[in-house]
N, C-alpha and C. Protein backbone atom coordinates (compact mmCIF):
# COMPACT_ATOMS: atom_id res chain seq x y z
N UNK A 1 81.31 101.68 105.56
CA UNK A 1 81.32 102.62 104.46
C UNK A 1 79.96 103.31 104.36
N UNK A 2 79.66 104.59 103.95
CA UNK A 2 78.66 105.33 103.92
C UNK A 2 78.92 105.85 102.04
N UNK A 3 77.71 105.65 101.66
CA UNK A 3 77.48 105.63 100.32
C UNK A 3 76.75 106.87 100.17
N UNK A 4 77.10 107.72 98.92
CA UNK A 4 76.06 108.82 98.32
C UNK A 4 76.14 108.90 96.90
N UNK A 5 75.06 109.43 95.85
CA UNK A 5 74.98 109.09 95.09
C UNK A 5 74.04 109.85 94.15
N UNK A 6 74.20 110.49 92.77
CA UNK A 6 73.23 111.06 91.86
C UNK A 6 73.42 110.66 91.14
N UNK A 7 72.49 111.12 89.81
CA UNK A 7 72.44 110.86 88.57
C UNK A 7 72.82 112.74 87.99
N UNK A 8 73.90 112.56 86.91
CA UNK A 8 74.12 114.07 86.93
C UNK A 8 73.72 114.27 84.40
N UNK A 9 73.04 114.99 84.04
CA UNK A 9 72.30 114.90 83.01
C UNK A 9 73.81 116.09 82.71
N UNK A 10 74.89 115.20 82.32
CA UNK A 10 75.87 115.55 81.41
C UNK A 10 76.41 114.63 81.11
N UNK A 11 77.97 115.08 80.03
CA UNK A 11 78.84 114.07 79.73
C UNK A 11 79.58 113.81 80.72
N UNK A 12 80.24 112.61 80.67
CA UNK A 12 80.97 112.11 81.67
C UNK A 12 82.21 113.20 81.59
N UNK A 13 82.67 113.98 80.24
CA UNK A 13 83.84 114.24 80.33
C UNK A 13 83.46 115.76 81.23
N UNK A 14 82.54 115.88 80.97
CA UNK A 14 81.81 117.47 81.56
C UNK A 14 82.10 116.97 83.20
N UNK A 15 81.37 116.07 83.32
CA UNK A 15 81.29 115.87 84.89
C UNK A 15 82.53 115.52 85.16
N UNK A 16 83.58 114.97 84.70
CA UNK A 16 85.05 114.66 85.11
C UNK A 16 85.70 116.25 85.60
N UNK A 17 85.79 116.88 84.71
CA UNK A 17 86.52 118.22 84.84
C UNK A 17 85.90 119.24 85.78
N UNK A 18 84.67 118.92 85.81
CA UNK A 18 84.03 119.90 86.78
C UNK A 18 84.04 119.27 87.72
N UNK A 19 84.44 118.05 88.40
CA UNK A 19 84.69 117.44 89.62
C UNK A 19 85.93 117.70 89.72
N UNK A 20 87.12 118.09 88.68
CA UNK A 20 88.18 117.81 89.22
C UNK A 20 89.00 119.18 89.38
N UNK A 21 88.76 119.77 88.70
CA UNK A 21 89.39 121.28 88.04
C UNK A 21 89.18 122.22 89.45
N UNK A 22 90.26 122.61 90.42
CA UNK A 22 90.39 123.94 91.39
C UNK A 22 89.30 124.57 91.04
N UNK A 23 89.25 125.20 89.57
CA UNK A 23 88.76 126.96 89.39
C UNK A 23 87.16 126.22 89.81
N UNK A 24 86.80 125.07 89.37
CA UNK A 24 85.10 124.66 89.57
C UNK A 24 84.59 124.09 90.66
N UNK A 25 85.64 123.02 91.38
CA UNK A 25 85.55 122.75 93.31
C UNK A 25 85.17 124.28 93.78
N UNK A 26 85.86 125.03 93.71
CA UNK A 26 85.29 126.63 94.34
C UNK A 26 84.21 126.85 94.31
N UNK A 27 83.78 126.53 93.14
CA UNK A 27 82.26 126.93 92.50
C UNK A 27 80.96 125.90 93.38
N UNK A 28 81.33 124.81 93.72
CA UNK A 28 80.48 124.17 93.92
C UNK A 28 80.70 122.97 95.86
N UNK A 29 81.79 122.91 95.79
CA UNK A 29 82.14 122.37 96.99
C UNK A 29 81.80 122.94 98.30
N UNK A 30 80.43 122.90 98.59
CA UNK A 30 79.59 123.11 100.13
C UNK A 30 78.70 122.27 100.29
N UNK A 31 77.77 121.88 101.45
CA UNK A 31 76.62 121.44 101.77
C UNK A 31 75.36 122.32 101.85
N UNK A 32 75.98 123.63 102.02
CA UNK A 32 74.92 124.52 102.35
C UNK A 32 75.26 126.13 101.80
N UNK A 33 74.46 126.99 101.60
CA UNK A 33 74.36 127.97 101.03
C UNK A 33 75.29 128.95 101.91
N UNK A 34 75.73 128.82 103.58
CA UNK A 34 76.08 129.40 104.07
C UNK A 34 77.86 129.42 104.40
N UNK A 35 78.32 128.53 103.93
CA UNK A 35 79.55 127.48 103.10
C UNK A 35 79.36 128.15 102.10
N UNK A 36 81.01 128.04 101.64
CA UNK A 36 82.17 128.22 100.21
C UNK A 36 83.12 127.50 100.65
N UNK A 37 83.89 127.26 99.38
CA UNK A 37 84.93 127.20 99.80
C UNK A 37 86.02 127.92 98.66
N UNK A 38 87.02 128.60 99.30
CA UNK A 38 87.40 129.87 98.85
C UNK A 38 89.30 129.18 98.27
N UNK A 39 89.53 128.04 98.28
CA UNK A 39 90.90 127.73 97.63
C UNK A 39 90.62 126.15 97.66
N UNK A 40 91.33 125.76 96.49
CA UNK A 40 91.07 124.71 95.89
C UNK A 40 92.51 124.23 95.40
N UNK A 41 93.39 123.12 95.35
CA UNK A 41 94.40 122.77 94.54
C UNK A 41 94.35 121.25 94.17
N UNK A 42 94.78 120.11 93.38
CA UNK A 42 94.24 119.17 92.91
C UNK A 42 95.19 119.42 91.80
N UNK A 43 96.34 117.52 92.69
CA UNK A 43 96.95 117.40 91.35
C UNK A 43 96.69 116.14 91.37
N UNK A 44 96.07 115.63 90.42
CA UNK A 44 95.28 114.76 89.88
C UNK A 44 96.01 113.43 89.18
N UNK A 45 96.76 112.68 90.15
CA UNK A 45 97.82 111.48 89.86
C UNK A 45 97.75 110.86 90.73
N UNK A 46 97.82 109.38 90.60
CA UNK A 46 98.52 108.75 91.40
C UNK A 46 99.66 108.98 92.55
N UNK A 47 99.49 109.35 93.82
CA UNK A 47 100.71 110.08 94.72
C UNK A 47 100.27 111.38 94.71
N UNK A 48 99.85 111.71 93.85
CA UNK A 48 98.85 113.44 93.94
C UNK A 48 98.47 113.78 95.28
N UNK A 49 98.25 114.90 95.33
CA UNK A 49 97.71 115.58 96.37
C UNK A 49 96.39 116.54 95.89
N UNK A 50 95.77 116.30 96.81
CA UNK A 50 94.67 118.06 96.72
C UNK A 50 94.10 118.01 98.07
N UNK A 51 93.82 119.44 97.76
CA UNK A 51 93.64 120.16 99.25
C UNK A 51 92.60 121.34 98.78
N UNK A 52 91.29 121.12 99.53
CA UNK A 52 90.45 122.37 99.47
C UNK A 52 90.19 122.89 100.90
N UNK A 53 89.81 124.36 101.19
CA UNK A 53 89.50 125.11 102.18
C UNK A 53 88.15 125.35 102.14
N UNK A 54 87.22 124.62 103.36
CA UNK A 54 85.83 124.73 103.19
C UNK A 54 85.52 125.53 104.89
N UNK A 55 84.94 126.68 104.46
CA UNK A 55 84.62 127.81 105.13
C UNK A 55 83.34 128.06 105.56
N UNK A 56 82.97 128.67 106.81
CA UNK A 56 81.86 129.36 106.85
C UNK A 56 81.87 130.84 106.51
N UNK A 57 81.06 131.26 105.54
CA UNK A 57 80.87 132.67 104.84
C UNK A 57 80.87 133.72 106.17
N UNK A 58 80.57 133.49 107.02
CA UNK A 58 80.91 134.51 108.12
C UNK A 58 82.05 134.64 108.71
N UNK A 59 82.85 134.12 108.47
CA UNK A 59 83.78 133.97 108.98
C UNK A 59 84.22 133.07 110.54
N UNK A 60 83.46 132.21 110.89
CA UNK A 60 82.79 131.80 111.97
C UNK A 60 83.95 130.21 112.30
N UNK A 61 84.03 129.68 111.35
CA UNK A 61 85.39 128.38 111.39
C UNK A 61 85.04 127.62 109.67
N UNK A 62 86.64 127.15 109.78
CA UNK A 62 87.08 126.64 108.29
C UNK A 62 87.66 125.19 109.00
N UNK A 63 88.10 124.78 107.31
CA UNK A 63 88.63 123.92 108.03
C UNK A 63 89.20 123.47 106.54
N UNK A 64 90.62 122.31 106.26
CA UNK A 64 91.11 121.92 104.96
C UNK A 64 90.58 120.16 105.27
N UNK A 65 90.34 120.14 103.40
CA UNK A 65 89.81 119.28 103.33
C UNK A 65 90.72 118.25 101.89
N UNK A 66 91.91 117.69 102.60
CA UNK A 66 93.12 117.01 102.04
C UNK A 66 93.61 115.44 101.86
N UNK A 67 94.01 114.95 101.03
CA UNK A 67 94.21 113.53 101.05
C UNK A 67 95.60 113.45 99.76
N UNK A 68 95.40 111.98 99.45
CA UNK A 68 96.51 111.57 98.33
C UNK A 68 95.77 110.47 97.76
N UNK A 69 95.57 110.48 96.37
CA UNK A 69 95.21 109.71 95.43
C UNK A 69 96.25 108.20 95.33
N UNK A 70 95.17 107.45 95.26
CA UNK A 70 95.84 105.81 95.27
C UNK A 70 95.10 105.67 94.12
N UNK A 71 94.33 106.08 93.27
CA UNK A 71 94.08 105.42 91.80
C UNK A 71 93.08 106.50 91.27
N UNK A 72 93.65 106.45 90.00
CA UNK A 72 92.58 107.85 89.09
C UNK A 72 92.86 107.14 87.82
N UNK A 73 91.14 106.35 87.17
CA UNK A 73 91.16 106.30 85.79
C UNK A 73 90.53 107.25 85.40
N UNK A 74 90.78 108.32 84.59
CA UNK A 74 89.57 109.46 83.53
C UNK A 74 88.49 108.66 83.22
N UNK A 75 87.57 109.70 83.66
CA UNK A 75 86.06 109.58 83.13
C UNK A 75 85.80 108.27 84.19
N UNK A 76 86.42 107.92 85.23
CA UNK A 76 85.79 106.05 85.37
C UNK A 76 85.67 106.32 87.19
N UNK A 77 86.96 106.89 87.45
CA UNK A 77 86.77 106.21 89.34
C UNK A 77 87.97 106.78 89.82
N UNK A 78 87.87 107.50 90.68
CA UNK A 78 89.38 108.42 91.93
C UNK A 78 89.10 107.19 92.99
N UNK A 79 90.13 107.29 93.70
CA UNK A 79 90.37 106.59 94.98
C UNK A 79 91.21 107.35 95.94
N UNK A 80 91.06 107.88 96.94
CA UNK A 80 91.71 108.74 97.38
C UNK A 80 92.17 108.11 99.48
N UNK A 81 93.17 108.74 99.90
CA UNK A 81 93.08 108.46 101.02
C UNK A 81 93.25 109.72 101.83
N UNK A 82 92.39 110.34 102.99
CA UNK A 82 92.09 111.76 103.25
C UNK A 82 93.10 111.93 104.38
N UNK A 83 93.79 113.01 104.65
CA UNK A 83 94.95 112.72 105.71
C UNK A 83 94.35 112.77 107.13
N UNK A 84 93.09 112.01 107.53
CA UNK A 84 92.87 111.25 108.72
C UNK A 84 93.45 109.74 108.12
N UNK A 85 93.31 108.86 107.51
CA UNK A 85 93.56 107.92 106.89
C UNK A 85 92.39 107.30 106.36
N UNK A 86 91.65 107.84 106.70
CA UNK A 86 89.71 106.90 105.80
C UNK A 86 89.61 107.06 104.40
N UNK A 87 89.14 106.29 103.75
CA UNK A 87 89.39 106.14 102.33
C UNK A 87 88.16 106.28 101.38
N UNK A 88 88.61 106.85 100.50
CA UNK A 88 86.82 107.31 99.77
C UNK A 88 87.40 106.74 97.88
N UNK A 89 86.19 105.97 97.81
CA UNK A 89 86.30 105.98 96.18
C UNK A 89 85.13 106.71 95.49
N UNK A 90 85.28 107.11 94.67
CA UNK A 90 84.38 107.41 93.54
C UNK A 90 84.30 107.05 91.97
N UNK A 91 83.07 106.64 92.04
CA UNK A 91 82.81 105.66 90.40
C UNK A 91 81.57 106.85 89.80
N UNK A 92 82.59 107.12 88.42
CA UNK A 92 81.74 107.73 87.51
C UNK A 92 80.95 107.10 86.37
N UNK A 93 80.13 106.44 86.81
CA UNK A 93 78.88 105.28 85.34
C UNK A 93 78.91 106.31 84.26
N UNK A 94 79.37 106.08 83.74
CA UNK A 94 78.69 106.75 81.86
C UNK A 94 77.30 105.85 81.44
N UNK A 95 76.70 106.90 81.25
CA UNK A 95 75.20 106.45 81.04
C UNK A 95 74.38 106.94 79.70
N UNK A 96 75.56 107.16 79.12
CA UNK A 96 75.39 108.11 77.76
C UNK A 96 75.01 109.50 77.89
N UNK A 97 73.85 109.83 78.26
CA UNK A 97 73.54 111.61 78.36
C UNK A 97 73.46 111.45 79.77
N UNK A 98 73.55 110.96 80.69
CA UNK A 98 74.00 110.80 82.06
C UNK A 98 75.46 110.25 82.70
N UNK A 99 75.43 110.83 84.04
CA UNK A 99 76.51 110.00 84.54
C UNK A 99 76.11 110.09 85.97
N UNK A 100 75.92 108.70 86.69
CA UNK A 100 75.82 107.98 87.77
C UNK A 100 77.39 108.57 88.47
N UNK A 101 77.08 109.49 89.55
CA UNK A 101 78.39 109.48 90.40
C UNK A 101 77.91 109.04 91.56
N UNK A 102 78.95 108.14 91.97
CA UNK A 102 78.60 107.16 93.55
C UNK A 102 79.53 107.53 94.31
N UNK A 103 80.20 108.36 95.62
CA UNK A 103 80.74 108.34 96.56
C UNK A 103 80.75 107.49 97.47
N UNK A 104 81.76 106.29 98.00
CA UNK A 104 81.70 105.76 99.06
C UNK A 104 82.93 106.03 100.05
N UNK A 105 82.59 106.11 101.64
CA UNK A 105 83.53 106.93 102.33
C UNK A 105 83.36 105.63 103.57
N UNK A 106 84.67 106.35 104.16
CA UNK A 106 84.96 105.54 105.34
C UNK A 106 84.05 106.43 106.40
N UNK A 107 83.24 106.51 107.36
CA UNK A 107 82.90 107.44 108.78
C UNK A 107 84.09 107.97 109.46
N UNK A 108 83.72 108.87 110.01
CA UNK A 108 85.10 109.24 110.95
C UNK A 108 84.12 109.15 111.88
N UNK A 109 84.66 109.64 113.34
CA UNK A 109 83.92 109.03 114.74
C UNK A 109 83.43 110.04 115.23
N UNK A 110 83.36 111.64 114.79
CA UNK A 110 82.97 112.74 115.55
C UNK A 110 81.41 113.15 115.08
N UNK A 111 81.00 112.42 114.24
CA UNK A 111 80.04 113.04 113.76
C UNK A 111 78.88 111.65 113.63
N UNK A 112 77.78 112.00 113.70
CA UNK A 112 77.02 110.77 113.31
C UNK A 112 76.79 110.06 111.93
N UNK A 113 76.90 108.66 111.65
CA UNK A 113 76.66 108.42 110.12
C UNK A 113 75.63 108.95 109.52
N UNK A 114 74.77 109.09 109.72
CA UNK A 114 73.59 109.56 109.05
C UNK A 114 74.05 111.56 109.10
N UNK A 115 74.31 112.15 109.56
CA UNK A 115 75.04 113.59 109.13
C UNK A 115 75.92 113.33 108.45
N UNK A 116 76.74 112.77 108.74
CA UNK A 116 77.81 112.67 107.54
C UNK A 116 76.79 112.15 105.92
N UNK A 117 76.32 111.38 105.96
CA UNK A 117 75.73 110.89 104.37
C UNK A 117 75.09 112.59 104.85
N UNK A 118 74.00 112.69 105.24
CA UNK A 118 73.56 114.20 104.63
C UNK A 118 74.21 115.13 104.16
N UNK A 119 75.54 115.45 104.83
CA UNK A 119 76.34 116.51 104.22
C UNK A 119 76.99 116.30 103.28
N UNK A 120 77.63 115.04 103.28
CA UNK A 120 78.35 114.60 101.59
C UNK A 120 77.42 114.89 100.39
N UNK A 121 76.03 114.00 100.71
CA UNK A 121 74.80 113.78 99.97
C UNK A 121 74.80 115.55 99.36
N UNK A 122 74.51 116.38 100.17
CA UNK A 122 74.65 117.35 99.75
C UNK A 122 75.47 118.43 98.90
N UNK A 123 76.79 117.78 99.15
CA UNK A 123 77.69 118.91 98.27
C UNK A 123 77.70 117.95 97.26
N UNK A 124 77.33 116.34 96.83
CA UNK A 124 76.94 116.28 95.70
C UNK A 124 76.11 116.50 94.74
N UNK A 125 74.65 116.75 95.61
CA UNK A 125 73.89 117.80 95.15
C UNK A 125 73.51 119.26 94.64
N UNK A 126 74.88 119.50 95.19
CA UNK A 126 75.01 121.18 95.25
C UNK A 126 76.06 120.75 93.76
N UNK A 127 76.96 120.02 93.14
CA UNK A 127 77.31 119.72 92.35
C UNK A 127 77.07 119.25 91.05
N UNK A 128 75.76 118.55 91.01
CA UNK A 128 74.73 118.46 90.21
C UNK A 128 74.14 119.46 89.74
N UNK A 129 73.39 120.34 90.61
CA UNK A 129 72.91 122.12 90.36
C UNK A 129 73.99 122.60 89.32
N UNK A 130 75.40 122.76 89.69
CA UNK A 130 76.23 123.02 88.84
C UNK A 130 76.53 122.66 87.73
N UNK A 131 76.95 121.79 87.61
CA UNK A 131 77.29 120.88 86.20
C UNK A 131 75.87 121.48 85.36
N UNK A 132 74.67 121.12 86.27
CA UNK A 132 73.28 121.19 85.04
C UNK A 132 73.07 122.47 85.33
N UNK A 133 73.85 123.53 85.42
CA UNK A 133 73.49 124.83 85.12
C UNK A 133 73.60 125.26 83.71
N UNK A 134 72.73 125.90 82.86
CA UNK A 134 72.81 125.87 81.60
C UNK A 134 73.32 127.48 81.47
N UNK A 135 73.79 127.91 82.41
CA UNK A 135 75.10 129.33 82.05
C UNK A 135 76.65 128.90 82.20
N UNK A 136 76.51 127.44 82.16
CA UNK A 136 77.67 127.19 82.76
C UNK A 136 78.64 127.05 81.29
């Protein structure tokens, strides 16, 4: 398992919806400035599905980024399984004016572990920026 992890200076319910909500994955789901991702869907259940499209802005290669939920408590922890079959949970700590989000993921084999934590690491970072944007 490969672990990533911030501290994000909102409410948990703030950080729930803006992790989970299509219209705000758009907004924030890349590693890098040169990345979007331009469609988002997320139905948010048990047996659920979601599916985002994460792009290079040039048009250069995309790719969908899809699974099915095996456990979703609000405000607490998703569990998801991605349709390679590797499995990722996420635990949201309520910390009162914080919330601790921890990603842990299975590796897949094409890429090195340490890129993979950088790039996850990153679009949770790039997610943080968001949430603590104060136009938001």
């Amino acid at each position: 398992m490969i672990t990533v992890q911030n501290t994000i200076n909102a409410s948990v319910e703030k950080v729930w919806e803006l992790w989970t909500a299509p219209k705000h994955i758009t907004k924030w789901n890349n590693a890098s400035e040169d990345w979007h991702t331009p469609f988002a869907e997320n139905d948010l259940k048990v047996g659920g599905k979601f599916k985002s499209t994460m792009a290079a802005k040039d048009g250069s290669m995309s790719f969908d980024f899809e699974g099915e939920y095996t456990e979703v408590e609000k405000n607490a922890s998703i569990k998801y399984k991605m349709a390679d079959g590797r499995h990722v949970e996420i635990i949201f700590e309520n910390l009162g004016d914080n919330v601790k989000v921890t990603e842990s993921f299975d590796p897949e084999t094409e890429n090195s572990e340490a890129l993979q934590q950088q790039g996850w690491q990153a679009i949770l970072d790039n997610f943080k920026k968001y949430v603590e944007n104060p136009t938001l």
